[in-house]
Protein backbone atom coordinates (compact mmCIF):
# COMPACT_ATOMS: atom_id res chain seq x y z
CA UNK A 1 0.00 0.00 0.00
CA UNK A 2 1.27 3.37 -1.04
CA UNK A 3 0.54 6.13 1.11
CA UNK A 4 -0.08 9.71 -0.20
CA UNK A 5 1.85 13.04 0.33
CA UNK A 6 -0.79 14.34 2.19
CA UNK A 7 -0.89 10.84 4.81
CA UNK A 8 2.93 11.65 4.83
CA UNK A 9 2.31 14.90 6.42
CA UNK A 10 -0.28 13.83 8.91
CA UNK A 11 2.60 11.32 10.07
CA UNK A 12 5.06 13.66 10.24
CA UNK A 13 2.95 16.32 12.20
CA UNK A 14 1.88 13.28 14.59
CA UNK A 15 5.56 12.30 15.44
CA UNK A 16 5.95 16.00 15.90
CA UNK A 17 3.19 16.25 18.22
CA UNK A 18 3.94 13.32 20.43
CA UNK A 19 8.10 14.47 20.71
CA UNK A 20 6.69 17.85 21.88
CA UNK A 21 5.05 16.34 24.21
CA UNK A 22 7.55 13.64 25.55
CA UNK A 23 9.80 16.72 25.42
CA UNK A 24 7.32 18.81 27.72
CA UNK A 25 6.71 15.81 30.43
CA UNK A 26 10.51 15.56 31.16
CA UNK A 27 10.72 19.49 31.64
CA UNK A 28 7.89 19.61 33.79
CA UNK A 29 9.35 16.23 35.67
CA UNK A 30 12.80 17.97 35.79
CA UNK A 31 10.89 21.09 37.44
CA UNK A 32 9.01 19.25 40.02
CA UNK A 33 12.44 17.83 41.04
CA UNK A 34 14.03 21.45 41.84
CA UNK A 35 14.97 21.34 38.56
CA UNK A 36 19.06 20.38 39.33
CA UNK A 37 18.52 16.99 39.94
CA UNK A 38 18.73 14.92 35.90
CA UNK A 39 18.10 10.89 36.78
CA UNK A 40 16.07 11.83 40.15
CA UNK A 41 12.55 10.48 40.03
CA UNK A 42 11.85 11.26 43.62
CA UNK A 43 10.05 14.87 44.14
CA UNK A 44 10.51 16.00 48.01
CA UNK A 45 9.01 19.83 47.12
CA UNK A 46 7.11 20.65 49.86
CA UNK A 47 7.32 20.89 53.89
CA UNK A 48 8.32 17.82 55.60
CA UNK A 49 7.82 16.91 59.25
CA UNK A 50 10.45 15.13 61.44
CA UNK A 51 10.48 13.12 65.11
CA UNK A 52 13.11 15.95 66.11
CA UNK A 53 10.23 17.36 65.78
CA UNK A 54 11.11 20.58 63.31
CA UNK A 55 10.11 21.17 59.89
CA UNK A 56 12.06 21.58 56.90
CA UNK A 57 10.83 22.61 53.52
CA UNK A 58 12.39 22.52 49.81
CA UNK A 59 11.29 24.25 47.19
CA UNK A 60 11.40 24.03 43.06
CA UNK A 61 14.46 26.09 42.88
CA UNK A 62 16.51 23.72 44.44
CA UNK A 63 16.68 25.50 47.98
CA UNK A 64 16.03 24.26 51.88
CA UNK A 65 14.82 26.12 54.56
CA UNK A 66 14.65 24.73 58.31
CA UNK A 67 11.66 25.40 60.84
CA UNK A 68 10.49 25.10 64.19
CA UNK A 69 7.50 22.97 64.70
CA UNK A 70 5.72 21.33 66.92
CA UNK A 71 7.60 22.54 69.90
CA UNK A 72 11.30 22.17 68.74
CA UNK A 73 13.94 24.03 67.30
CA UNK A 74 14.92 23.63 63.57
CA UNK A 75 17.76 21.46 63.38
CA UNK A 76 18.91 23.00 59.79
CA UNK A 77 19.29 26.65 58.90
CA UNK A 78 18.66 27.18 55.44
CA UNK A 79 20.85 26.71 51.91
CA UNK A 80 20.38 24.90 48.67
CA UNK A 81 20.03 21.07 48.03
CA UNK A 82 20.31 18.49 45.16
CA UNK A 83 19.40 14.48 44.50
CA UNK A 84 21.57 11.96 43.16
CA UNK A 85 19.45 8.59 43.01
CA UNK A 86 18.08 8.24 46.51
CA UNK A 87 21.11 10.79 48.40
CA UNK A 88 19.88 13.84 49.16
CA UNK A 89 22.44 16.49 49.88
CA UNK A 90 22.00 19.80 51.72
CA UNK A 91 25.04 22.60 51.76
CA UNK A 92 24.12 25.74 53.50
CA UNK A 93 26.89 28.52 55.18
CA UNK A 94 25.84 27.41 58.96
CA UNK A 95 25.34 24.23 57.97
CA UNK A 96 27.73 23.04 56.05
CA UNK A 97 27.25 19.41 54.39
CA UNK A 98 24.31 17.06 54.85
CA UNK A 99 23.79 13.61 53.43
CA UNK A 100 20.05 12.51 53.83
CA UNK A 101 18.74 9.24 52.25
CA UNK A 102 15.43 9.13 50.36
CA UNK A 103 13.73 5.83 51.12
CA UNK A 104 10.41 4.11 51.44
CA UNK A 105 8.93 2.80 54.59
CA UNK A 106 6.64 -0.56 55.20
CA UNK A 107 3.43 1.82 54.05
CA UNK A 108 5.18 2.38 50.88
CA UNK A 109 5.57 6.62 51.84
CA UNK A 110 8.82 8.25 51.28
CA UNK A 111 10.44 8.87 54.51
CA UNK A 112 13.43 11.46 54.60
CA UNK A 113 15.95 9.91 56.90
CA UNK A 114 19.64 11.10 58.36
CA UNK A 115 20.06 12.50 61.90
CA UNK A 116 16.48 12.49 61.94
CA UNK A 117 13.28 11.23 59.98
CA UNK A 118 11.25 13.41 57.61
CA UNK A 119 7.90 12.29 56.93
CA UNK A 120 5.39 14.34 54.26
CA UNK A 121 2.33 14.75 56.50
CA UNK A 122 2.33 16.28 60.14
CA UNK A 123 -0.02 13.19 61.08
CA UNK A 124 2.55 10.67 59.76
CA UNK A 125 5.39 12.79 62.23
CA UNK A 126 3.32 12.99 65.15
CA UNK A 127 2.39 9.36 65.10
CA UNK A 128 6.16 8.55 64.99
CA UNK A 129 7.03 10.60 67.66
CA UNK A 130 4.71 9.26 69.89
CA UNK A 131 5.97 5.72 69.01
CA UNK A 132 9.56 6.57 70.14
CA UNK A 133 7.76 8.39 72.73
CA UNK A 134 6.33 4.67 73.98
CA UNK A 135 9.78 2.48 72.91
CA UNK A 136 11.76 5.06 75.26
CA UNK A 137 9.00 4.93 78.31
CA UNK A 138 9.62 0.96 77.82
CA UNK A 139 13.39 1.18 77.38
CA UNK A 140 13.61 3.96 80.68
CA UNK A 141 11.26 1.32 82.31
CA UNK A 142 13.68 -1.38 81.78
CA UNK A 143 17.07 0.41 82.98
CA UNK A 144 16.36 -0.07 86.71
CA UNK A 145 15.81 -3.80 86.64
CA UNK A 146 18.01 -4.41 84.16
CA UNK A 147 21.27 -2.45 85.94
CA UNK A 148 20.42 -4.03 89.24
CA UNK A 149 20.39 -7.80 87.89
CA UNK A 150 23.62 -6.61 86.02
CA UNK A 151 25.58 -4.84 89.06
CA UNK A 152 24.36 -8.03 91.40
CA UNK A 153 27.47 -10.30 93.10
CA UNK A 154 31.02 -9.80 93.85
CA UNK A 155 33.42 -7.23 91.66
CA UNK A 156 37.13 -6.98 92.45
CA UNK A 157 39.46 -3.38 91.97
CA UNK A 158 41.64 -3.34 89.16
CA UNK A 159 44.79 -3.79 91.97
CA UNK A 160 43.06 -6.59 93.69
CA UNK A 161 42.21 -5.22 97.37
CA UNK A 162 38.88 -4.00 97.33
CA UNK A 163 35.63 -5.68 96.59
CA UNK A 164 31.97 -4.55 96.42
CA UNK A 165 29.48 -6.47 96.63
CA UNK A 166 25.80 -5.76 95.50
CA UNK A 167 22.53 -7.04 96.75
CA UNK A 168 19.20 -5.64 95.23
CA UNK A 169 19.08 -3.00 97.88
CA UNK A 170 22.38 -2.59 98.96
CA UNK A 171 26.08 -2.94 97.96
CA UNK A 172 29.10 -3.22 100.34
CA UNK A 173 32.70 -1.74 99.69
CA UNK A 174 35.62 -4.07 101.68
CA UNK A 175 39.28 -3.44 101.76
CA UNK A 176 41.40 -6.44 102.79
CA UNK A 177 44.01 -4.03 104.73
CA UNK A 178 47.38 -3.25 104.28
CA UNK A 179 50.53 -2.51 106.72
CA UNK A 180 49.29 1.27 106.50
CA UNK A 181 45.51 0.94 106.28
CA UNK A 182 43.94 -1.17 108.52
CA UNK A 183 40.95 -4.11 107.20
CA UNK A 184 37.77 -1.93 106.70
CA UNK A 185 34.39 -2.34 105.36
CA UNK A 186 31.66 -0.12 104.59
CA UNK A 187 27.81 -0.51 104.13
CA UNK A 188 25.37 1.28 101.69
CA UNK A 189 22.37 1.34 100.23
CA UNK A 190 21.42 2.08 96.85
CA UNK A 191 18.72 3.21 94.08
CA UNK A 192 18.81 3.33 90.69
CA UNK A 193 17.66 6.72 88.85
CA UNK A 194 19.00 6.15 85.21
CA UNK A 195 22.12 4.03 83.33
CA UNK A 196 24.05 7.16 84.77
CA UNK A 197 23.04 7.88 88.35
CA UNK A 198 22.01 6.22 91.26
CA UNK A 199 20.86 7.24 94.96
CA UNK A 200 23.23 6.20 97.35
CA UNK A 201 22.22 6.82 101.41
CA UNK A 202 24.59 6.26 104.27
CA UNK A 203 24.43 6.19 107.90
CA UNK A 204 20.71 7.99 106.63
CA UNK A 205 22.36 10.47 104.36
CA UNK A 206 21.37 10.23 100.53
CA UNK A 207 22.75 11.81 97.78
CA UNK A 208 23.27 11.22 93.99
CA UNK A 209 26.33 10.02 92.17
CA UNK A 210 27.31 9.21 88.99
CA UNK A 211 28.25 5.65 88.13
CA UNK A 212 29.14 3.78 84.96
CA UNK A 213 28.96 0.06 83.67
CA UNK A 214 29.78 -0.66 80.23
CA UNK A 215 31.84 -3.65 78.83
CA UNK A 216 35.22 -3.67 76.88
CA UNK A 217 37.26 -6.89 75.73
CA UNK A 218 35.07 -9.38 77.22
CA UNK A 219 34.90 -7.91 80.44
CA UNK A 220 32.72 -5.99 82.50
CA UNK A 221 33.56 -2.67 84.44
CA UNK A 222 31.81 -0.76 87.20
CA UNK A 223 32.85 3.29 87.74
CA UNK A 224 31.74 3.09 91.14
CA UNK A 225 29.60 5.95 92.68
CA UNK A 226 31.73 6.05 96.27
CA UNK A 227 35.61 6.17 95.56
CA UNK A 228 35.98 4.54 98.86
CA UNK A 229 39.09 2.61 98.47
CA UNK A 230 38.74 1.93 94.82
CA UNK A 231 36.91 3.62 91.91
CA UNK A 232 36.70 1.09 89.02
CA UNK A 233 35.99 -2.42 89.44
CA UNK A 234 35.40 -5.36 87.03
CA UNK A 235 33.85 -8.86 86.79
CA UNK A 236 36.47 -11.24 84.93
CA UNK A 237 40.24 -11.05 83.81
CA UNK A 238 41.21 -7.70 82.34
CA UNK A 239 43.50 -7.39 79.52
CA UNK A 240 43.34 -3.63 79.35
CA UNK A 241 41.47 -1.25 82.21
CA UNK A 242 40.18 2.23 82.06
CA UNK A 243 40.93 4.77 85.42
CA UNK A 244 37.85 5.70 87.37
CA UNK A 245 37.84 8.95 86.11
CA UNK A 246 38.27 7.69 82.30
CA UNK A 247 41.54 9.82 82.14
CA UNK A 248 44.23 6.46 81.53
CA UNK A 249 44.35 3.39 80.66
CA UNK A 250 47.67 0.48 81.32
CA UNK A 251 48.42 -3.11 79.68
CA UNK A 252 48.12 -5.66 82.31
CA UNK A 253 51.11 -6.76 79.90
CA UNK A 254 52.67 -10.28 81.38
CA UNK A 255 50.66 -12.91 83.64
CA UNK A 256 50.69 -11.09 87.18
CA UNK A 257 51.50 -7.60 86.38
CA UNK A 258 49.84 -5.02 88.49
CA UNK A 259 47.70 -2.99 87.86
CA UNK A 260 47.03 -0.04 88.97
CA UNK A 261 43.74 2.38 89.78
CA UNK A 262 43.47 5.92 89.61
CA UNK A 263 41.63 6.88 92.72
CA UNK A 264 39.98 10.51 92.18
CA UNK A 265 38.25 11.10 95.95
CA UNK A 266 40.40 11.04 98.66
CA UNK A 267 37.25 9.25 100.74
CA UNK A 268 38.86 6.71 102.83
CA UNK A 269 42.24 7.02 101.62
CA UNK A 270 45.10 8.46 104.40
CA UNK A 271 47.52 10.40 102.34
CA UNK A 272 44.96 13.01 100.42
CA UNK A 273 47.85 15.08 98.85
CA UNK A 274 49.21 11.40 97.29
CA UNK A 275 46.11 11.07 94.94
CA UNK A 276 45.32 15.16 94.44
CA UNK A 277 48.51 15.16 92.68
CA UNK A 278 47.90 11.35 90.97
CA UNK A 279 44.82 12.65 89.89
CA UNK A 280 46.11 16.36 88.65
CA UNK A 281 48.29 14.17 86.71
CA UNK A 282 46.18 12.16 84.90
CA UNK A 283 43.63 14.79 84.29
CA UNK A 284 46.20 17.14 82.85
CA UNK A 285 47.70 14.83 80.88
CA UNK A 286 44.24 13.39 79.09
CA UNK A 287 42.65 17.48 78.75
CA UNK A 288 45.44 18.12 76.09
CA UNK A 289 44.35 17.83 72.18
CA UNK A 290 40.72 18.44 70.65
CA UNK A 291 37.24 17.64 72.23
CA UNK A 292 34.11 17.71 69.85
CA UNK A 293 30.78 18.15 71.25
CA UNK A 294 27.39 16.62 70.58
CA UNK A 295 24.19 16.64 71.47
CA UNK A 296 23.61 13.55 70.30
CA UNK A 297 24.30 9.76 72.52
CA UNK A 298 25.93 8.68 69.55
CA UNK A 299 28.58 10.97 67.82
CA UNK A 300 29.08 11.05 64.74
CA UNK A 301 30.86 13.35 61.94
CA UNK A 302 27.32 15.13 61.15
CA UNK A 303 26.78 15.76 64.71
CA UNK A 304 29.52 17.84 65.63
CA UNK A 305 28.80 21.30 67.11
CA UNK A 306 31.12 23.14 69.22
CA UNK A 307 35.01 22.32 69.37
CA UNK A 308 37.17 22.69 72.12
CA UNK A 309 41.64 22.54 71.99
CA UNK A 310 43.42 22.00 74.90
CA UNK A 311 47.50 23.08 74.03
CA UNK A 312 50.30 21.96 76.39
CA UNK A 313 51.07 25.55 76.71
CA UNK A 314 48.39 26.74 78.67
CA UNK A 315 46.27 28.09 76.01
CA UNK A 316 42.52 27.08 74.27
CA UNK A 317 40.53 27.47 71.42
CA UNK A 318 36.76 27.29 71.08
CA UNK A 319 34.28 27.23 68.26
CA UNK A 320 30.57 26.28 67.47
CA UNK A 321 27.94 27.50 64.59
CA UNK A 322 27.93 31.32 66.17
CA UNK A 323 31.02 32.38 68.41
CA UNK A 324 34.81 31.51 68.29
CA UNK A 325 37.32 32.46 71.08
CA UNK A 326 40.71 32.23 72.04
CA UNK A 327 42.26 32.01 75.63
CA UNK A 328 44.41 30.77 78.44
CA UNK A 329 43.17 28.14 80.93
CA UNK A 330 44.06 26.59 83.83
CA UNK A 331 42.90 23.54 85.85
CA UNK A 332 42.05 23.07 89.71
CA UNK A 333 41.08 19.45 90.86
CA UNK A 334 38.90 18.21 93.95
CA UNK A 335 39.41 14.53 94.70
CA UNK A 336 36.77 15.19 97.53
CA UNK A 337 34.20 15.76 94.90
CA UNK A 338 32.44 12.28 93.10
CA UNK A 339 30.92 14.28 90.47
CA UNK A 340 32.63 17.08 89.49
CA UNK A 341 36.19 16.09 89.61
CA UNK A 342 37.52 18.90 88.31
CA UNK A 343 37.32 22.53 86.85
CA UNK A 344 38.43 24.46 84.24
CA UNK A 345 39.49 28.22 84.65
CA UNK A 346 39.32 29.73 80.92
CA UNK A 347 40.12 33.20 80.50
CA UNK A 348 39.90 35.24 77.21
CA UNK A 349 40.82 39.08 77.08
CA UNK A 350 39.51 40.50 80.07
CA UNK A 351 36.73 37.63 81.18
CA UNK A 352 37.25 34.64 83.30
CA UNK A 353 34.99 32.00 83.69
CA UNK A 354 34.89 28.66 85.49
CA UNK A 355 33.44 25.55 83.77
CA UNK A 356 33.47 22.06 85.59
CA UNK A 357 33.67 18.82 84.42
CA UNK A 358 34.18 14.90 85.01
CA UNK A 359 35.43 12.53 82.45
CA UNK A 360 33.73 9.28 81.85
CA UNK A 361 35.33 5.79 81.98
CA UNK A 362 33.61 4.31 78.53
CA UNK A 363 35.76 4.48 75.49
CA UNK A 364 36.04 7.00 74.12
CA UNK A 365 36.83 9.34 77.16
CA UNK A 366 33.62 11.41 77.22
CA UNK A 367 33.80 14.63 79.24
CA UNK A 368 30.41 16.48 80.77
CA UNK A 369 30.36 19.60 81.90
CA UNK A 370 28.30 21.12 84.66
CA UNK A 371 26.79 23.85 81.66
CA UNK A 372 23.27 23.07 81.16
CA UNK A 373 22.92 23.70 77.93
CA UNK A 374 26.18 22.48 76.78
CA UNK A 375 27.03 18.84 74.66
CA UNK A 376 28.92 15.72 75.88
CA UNK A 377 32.77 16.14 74.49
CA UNK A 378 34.70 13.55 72.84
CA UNK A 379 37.94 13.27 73.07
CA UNK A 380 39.38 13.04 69.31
């Protein structure tokens, strides 16, 4: 069959028509995407609700802006953002560089995730956030049983002469005696507030400490709360151990070395200028080099805010998203103190200020400050 000229040209307008239009759908597709984004079939224009909770929202022209909602703070400022497959990536001035993942969840909506979870709908947010909400009242309700059947029986000091001993109620704290100190032992009882602090009341006196029990190498290790004696005790054979104040660590090396305990309290202990200056020591010498802080349990490079650099020559720098400062600092210790170990003096130009602090015994060295609205430091 021969076609004519004139069914030629109604073919050729046709295949005009319909590359037009394939030509239109991939603009308009490219434009729903911000536009920047080729090979992206994922459109996240619009505002999008997280279990921070904040808001943020992006727009066509490939931009990001961060929002309170819902009671919190925004966690992002503002810049511009682009897709690459299913990575989103935000760059802004305050914010410098954030990788986000575009994903689906088990309902089949696209869920925003990263530091936190984005979801499309307010609804779909709040009914998140009221899960975790739930999973943390169960995991909170869980930490007291679960750290008392975990601290119960005997633990042993890292050098050997102390043990403590822990009931459900109470523990007790025994030193086997030495030719300087004679055999002692003392009695308290205990209750557990979090997986960081527990009630301890003697002779009818209560007060709160801060304690620590993580495990490392196979073996489990107790910060105690009363530096009576001993601070850091384990259950098994250590092949490395941590100081009670987190500030050193020692091989146990050959079968039999010893090893030895920084005690931070002077509780109990005759000589109190001996362990002031053991603990000066160790705290000086583990301050030095760069601390990162976080607001977050679990650091990570995205969740760094303010930075803080101990030098060897008395001096400091600090940094976060708004202020940087320079200085000279000094540190005072008190091995009376269980909480607060010791305190940092910082003074820049003409303005001193006083800052104290306790290192933790969980790798890595964690050090919390007594600033309320300050992070958790990690020692880099």
């Amino acid at each position: 069959m021969f076609q004519t000229k004139k069914g030629k040209i109604i073919i050729a307008v046709i295949a005009a028509v319909l590359l037009v239009v394939a030509i239109v759908v991939v603009i308009l597709h490219k434009a729903d995407n911000g536009g920047s984004n080729p090979g992206s079939s994922v459109s996240i224009v619009g505002t999008w609700y997280s279990d921070k909770p904040d808001s943020m929202t992006f727009t066509k022209d490939g931009k990001y802006q961060g929002n309170s909602w819902n009671g919190g703070n925004a966690w992002l400022t503002s810049g511009s953002y682009s897709i690459d497959g299913s990575t989103l990536t935000l760059s802004g001035d305050l914010d410098g560089k954030t990788t986000l993942t575009i994903s689906k969840g088990a309902d089949g909506k696209t869920i925003i995730s990263g530091k936190y979870n984005y979801y499309s709908t307010e609804a779909d947010a709040k009914s998140k956030i009221a899960e975790n909400k739930n999973q943390q009242s169960k995991d909170e309700a869980n930490i007291v049983p679960n750290t008392v059947n975990k601290l119960l029986g005997e633990w042993t000091s890292l050098d050997g002469t102390t043990t403590c001993t822990f009931t459900e109620k109470s523990f007790t704290i025994h030193f086997k005696g030495n030719s300087a100190v004679a055999e002692d032992s003392q009695y308290y009882e205990y209750e557990i507030v979090s997986d960081t602090q527990m009630k301890v009341t003697q002779s009818g006196k209560t007060s709160t400490y801060t304690y620590s029990l993580y495990d490392k190498d196979g073996v489990t290790y107790f910060v105690s709360p009363i530096k009576a004696y001993a601070s850091t005790y384990t259950k098994g054979s250590a092949q490395t151990t941590s100081s009670g104040s987190g500030t050193s660590s020692a091989a146990a090396g050959t079968s039999g070395a010893t090893v030895k305990d920084t005690v931070i309290s002077s509780v109990k202990n005759p000589d109190v200028s001996s362990y002031t200056d053991e603990q000066a020591a160790a705290v000086a010498a583990a301050l030095l080099g760069t601390w990162k802080g976080t607001f977050d349990e679990t650091p990570n490079a995205d969740s760094v805010y303010w930075t803080y650099t101990f030098n060897a020559d008395g001096t400091y720098s600090f940094s976060n998203s708004t202020a940087n400062e320079t200085g000279t600092y000094t540190v005072s210790n008190d091995p009376n103190d269980n909480y607060y170990h010791s305190a940092l003096n910082l003074k820049t130009g003409t303005e001193t200020k006083t800052v104290k602090f306790y290192f933790t015994g969980k790798a890595p060295i964690r050090m919390i400050t007594d600033g309320k609205n300050d992070p958790t430091f990690v020692k880099q």
